[in-house]
PDB file of N, CA and C in Angstrom:
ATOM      1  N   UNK A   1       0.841  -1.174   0.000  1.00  0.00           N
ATOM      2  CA  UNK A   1       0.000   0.000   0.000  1.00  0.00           C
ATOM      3  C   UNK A   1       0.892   1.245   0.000  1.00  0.00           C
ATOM      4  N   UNK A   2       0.446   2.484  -0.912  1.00  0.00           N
ATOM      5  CA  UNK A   2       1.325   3.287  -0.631  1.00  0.00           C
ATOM      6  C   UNK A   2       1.190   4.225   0.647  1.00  0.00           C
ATOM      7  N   UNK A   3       1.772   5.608   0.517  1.00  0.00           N
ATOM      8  CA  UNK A   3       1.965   6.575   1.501  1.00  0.00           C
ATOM      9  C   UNK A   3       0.049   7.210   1.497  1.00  0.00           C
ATOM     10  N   UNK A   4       0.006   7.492   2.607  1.00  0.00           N
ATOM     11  CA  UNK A   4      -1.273   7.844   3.151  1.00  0.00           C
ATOM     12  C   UNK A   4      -1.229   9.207   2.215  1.00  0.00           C
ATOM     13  N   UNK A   5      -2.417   9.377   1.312  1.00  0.00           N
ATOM     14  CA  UNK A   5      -2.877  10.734   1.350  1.00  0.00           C
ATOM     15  C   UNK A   5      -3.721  11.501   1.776  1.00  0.00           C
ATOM     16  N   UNK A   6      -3.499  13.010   1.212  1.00  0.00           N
ATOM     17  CA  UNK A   6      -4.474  13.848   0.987  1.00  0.00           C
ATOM     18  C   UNK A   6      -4.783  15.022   0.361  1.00  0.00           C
ATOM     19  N   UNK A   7      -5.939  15.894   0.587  1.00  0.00           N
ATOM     20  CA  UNK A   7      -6.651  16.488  -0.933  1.00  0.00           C
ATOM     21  C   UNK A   7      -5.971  18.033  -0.064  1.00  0.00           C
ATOM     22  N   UNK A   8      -5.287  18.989  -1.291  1.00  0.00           N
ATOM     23  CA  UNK A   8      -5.107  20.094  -1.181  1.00  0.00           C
ATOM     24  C   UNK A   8      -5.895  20.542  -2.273  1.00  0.00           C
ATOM     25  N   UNK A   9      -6.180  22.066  -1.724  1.00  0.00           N
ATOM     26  CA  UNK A   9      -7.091  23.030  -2.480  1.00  0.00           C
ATOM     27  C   UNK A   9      -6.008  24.327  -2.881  1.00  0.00           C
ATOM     28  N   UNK A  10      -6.220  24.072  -4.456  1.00  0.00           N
ATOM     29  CA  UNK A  10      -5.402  25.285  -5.212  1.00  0.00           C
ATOM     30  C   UNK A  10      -6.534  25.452  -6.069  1.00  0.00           C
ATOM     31  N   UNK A  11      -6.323  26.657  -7.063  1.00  0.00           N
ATOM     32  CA  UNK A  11      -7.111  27.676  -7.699  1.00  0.00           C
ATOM     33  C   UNK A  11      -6.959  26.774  -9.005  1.00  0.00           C
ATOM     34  N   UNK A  12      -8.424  26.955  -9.698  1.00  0.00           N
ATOM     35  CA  UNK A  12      -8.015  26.248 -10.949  1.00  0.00           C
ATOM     36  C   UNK A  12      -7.075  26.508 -11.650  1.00  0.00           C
ATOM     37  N   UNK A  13      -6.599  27.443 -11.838  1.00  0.00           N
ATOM     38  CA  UNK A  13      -5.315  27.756 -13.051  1.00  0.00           C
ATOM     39  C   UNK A  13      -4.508  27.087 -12.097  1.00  0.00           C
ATOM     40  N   UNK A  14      -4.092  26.895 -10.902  1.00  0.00           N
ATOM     41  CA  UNK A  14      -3.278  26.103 -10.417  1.00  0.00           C
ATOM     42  C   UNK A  14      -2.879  24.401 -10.913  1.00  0.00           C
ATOM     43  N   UNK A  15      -4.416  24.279 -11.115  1.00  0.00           N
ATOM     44  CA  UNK A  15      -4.521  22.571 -11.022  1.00  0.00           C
ATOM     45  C   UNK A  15      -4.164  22.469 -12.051  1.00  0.00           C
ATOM     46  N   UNK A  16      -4.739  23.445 -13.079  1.00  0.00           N
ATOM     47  CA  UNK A  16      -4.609  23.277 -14.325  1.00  0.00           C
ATOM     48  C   UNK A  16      -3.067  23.286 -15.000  1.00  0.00           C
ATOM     49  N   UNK A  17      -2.280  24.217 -14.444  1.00  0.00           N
ATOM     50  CA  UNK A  17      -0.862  24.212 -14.389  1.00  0.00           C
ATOM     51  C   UNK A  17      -0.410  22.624 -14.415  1.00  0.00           C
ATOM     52  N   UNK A  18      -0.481  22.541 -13.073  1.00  0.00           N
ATOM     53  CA  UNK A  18       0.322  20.890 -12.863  1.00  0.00           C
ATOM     54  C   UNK A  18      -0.290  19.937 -13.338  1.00  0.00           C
ATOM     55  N   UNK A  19      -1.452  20.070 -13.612  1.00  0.00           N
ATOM     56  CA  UNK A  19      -1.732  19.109 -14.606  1.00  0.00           C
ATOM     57  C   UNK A  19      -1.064  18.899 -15.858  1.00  0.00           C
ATOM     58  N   UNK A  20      -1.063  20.099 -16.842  1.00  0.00           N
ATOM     59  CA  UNK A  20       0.078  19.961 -18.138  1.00  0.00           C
ATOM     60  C   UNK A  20       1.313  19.541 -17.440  1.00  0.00           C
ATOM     61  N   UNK A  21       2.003  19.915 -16.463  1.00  0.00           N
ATOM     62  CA  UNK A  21       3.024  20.046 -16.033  1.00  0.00           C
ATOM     63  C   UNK A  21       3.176  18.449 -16.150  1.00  0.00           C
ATOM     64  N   UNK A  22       2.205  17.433 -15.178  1.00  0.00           N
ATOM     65  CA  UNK A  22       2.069  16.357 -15.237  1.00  0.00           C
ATOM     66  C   UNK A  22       2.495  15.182 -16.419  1.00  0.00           C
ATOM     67  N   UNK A  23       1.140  15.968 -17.197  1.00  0.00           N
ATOM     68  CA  UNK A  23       1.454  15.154 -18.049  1.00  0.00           C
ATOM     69  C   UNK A  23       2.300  15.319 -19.383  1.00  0.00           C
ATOM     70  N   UNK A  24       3.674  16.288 -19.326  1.00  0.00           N
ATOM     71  CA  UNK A  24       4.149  16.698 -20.563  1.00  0.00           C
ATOM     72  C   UNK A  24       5.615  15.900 -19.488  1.00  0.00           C
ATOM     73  N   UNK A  25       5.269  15.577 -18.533  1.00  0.00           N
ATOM     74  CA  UNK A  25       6.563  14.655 -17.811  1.00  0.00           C
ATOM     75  C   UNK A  25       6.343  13.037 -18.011  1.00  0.00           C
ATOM     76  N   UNK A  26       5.056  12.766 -17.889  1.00  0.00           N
ATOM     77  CA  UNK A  26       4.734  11.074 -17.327  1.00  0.00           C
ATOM     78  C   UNK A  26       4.307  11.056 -16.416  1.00  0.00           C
ATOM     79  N   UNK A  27       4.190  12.043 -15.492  1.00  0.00           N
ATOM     80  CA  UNK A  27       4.315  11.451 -14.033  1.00  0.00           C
ATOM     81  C   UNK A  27       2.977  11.542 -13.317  1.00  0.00           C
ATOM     82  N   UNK A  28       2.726  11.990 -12.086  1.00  0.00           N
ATOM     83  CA  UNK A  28       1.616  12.537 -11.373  1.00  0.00           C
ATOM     84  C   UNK A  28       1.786  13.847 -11.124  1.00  0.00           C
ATOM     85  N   UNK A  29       0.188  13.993 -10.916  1.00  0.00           N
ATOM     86  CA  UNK A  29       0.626  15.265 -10.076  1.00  0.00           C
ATOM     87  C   UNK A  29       1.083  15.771  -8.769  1.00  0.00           C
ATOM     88  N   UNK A  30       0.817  14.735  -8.001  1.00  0.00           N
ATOM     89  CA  UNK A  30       1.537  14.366  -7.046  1.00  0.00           C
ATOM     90  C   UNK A  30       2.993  14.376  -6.866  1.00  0.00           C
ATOM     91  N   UNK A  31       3.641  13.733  -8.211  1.00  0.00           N
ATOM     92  CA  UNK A  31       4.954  13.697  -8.152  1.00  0.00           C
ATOM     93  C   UNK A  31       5.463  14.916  -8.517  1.00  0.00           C
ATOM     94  N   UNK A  32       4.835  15.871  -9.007  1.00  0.00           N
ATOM     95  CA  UNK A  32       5.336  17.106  -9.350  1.00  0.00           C
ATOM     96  C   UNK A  32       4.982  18.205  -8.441  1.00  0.00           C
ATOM     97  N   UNK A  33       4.187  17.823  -7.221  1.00  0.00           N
ATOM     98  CA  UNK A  33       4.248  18.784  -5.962  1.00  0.00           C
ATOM     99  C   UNK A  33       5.269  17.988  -5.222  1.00  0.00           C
ATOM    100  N   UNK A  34       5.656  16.880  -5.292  1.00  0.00           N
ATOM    101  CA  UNK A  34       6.965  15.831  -4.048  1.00  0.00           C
ATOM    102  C   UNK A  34       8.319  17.143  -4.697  1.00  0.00           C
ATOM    103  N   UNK A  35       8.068  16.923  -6.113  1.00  0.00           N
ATOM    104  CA  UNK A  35       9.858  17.939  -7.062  1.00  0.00           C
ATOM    105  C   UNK A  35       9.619  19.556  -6.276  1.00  0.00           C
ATOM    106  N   UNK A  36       8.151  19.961  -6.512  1.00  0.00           N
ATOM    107  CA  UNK A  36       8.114  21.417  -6.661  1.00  0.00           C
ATOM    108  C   UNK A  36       8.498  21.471  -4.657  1.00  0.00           C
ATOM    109  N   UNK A  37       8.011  20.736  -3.501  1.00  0.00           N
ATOM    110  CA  UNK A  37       8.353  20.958  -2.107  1.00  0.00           C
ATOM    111  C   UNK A  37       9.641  20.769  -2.058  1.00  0.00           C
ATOM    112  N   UNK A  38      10.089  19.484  -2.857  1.00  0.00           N
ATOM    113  CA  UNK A  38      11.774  19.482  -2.401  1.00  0.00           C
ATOM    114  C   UNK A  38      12.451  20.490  -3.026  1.00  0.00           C
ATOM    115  N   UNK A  39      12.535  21.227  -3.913  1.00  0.00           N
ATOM    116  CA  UNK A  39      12.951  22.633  -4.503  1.00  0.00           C
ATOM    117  C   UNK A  39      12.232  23.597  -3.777  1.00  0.00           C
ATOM    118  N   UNK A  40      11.477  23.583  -3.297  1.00  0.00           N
ATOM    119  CA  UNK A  40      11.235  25.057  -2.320  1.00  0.00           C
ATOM    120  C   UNK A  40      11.977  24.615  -0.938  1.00  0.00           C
ATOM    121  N   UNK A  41      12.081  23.618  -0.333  1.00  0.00           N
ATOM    122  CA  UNK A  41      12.924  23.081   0.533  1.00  0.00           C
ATOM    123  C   UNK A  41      14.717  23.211   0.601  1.00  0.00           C
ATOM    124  N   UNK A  42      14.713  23.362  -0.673  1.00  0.00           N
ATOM    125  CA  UNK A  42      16.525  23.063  -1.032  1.00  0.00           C
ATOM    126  C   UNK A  42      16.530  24.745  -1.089  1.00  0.00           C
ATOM    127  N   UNK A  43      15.502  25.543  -1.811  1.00  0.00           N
ATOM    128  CA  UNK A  43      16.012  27.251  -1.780  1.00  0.00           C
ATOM    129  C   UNK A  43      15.812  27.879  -0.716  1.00  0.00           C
ATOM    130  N   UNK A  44      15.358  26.932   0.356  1.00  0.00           N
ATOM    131  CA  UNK A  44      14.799  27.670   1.638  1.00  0.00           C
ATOM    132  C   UNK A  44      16.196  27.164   2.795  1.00  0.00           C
ATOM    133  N   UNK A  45      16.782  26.109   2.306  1.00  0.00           N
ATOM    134  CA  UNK A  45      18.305  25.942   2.953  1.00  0.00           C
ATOM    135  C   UNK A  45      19.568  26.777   2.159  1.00  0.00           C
ATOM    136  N   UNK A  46      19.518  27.262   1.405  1.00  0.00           N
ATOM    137  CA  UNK A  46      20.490  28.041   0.589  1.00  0.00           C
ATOM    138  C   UNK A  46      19.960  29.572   1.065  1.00  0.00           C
ATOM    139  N   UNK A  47      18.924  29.882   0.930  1.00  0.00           N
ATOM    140  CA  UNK A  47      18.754  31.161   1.482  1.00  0.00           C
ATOM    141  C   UNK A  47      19.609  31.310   2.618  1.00  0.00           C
ATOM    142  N   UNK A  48      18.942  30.223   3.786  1.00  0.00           N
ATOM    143  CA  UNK A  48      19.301  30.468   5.216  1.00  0.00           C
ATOM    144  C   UNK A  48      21.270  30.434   5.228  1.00  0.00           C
ATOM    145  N   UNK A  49      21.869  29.646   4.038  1.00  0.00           N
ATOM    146  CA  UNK A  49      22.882  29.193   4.502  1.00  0.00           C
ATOM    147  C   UNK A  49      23.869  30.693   4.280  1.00  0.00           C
ATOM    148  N   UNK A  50      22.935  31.437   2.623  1.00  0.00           N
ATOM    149  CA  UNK A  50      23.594  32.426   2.367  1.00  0.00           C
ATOM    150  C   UNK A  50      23.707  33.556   4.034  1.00  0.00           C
ATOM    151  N   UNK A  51      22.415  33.453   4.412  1.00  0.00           N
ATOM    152  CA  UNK A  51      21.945  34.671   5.664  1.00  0.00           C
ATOM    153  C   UNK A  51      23.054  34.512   6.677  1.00  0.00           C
ATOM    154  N   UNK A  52      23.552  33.202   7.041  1.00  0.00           N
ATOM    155  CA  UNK A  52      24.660  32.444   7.825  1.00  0.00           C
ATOM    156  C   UNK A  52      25.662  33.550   7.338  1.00  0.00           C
ATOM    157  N   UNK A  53      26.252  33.111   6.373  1.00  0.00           N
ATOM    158  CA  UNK A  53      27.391  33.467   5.524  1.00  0.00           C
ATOM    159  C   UNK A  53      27.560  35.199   5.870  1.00  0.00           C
ATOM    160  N   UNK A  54      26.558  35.517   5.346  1.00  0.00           N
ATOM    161  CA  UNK A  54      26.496  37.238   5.365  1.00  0.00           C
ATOM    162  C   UNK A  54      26.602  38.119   7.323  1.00  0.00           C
ATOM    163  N   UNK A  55      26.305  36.526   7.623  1.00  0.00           N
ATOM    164  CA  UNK A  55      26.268  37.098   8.990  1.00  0.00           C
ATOM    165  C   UNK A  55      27.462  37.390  10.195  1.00  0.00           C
ATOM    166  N   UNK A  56      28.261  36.203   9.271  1.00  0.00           N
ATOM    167  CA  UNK A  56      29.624  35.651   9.800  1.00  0.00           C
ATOM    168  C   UNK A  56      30.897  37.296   9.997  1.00  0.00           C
ATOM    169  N   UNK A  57      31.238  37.402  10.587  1.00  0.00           N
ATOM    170  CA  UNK A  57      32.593  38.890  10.707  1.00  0.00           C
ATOM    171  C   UNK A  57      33.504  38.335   9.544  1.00  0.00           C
ATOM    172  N   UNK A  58      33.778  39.372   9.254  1.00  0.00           N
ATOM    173  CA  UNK A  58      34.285  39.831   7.744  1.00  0.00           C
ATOM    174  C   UNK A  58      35.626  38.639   7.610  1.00  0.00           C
ATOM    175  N   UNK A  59      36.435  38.687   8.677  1.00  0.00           N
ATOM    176  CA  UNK A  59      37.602  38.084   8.717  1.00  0.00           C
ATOM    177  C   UNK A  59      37.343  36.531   8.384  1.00  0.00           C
ATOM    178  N   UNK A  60      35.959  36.428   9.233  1.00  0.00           N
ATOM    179  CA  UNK A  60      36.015  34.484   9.096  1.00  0.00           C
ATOM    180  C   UNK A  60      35.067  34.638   7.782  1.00  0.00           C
ATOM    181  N   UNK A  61      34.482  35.219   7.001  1.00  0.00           N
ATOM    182  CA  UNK A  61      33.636  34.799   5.591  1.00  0.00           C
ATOM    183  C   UNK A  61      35.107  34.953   4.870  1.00  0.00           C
ATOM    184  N   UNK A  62      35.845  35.940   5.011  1.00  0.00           N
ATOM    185  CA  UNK A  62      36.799  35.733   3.908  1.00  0.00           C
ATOM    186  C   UNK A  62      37.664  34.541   3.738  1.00  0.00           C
ATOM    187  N   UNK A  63      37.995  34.003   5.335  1.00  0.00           N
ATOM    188  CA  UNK A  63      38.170  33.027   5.613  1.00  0.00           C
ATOM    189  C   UNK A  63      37.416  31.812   5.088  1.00  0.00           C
ATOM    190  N   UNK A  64      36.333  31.436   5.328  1.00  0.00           N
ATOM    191  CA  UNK A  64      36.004  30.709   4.360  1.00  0.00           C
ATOM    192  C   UNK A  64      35.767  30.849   2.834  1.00  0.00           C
ATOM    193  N   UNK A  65      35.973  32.309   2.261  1.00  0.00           N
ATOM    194  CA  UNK A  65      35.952  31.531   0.648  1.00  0.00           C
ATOM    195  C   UNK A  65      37.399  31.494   0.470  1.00  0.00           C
ATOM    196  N   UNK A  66      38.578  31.797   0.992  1.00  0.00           N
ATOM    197  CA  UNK A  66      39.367  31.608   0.020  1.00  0.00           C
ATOM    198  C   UNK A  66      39.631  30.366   0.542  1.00  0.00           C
ATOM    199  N   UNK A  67      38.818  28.993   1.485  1.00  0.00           N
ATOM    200  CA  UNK A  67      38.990  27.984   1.694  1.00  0.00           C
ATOM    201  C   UNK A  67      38.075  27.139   0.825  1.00  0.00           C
ATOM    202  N   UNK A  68      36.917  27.606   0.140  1.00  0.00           N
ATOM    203  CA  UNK A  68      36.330  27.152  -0.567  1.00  0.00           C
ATOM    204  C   UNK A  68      36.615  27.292  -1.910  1.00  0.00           C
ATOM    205  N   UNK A  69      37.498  28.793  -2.339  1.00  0.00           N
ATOM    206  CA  UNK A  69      37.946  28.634  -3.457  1.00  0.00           C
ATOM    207  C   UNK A  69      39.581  27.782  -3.769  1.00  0.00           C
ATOM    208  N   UNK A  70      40.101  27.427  -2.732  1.00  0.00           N
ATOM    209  CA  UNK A  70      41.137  26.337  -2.448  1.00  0.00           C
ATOM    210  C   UNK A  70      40.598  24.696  -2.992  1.00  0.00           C
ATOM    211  N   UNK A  71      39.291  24.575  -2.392  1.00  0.00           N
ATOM    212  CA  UNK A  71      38.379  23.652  -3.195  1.00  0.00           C
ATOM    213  C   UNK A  71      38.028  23.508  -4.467  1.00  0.00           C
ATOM    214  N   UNK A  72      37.604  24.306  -4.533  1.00  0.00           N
ATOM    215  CA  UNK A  72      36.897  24.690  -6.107  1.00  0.00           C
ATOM    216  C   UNK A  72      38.231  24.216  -7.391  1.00  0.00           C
ATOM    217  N   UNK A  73      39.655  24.764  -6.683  1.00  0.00           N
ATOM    218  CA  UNK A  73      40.472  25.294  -7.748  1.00  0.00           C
ATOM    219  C   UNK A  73      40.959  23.377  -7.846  1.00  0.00           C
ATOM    220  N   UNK A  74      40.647  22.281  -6.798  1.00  0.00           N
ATOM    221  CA  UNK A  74      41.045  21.013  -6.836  1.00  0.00           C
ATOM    222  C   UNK A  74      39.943  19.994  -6.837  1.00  0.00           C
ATOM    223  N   UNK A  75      38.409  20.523  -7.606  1.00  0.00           N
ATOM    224  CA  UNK A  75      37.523  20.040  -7.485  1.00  0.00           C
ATOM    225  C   UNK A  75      37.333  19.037  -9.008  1.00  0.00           C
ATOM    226  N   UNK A  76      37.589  20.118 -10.073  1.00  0.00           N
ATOM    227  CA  UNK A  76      38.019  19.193 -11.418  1.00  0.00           C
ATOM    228  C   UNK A  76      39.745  18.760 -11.810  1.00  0.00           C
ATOM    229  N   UNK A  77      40.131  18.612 -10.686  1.00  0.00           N
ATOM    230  CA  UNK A  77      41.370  17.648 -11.049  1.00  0.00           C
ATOM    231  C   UNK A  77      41.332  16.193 -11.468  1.00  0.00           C
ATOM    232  N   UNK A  78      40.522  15.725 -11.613  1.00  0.00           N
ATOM    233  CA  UNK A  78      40.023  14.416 -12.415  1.00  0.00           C
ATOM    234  C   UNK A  78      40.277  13.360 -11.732  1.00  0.00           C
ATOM    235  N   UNK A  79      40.930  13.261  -9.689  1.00  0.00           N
ATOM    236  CA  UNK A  79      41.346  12.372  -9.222  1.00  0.00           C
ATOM    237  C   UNK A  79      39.907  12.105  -8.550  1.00  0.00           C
ATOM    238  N   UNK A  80      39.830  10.571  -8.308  1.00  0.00           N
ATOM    239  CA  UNK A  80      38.806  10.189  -7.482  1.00  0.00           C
ATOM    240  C   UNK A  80      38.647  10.445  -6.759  1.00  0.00           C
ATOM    241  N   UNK A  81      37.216  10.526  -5.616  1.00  0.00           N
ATOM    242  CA  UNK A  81      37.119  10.286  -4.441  1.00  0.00           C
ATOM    243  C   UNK A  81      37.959   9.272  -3.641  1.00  0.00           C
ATOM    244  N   UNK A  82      37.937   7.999  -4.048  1.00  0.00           N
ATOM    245  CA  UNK A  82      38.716   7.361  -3.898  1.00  0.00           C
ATOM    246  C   UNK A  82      40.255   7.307  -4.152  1.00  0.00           C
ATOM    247  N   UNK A  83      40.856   8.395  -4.443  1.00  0.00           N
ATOM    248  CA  UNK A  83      42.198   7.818  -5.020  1.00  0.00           C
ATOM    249  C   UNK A  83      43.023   8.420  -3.766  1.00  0.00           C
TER     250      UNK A  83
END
């Protein structure tokens, strides 16, 4: 049996939206409110992480990018995770 549901109320041009949306994918519409929450979920942790960032004293943000751009600059070196 699957996951328990239930009925949300959006505006017809809404339904009507994810409906094409639906079906120009394959999927449900269901499965295209599971994509559209986990993407409002993932920009709602990047917001907060940027707000972090901006919040941090000048010395330790600079501190971390030129530790992240230390990353960045050994990120396409083509060696494995593993190696």
């Amino acid at each position: 049996m699957g996951a328990p549901t239930t009925t949300v109320r959006v505006s017809v041009d809404t339904r009507d939206r994810l409906r094409r949306l639906s079906e120009r994918r394959g999927v449900s519409t269901g499965a295209i409110l599971d994509e559209l929450a986990a993407q409002a979920e993932e920009q709602d942790e990047v917001r907060e992480w940027a707000e972090d960032l901006r919040s941090l004293p000048a010395d330790q943000r600079r501190a971390y990018e030129e530790e992240l751009a230390d990353w960045e600059a050994v990120a396409g070196d083509g060696l494995s995770a593993n190696a």
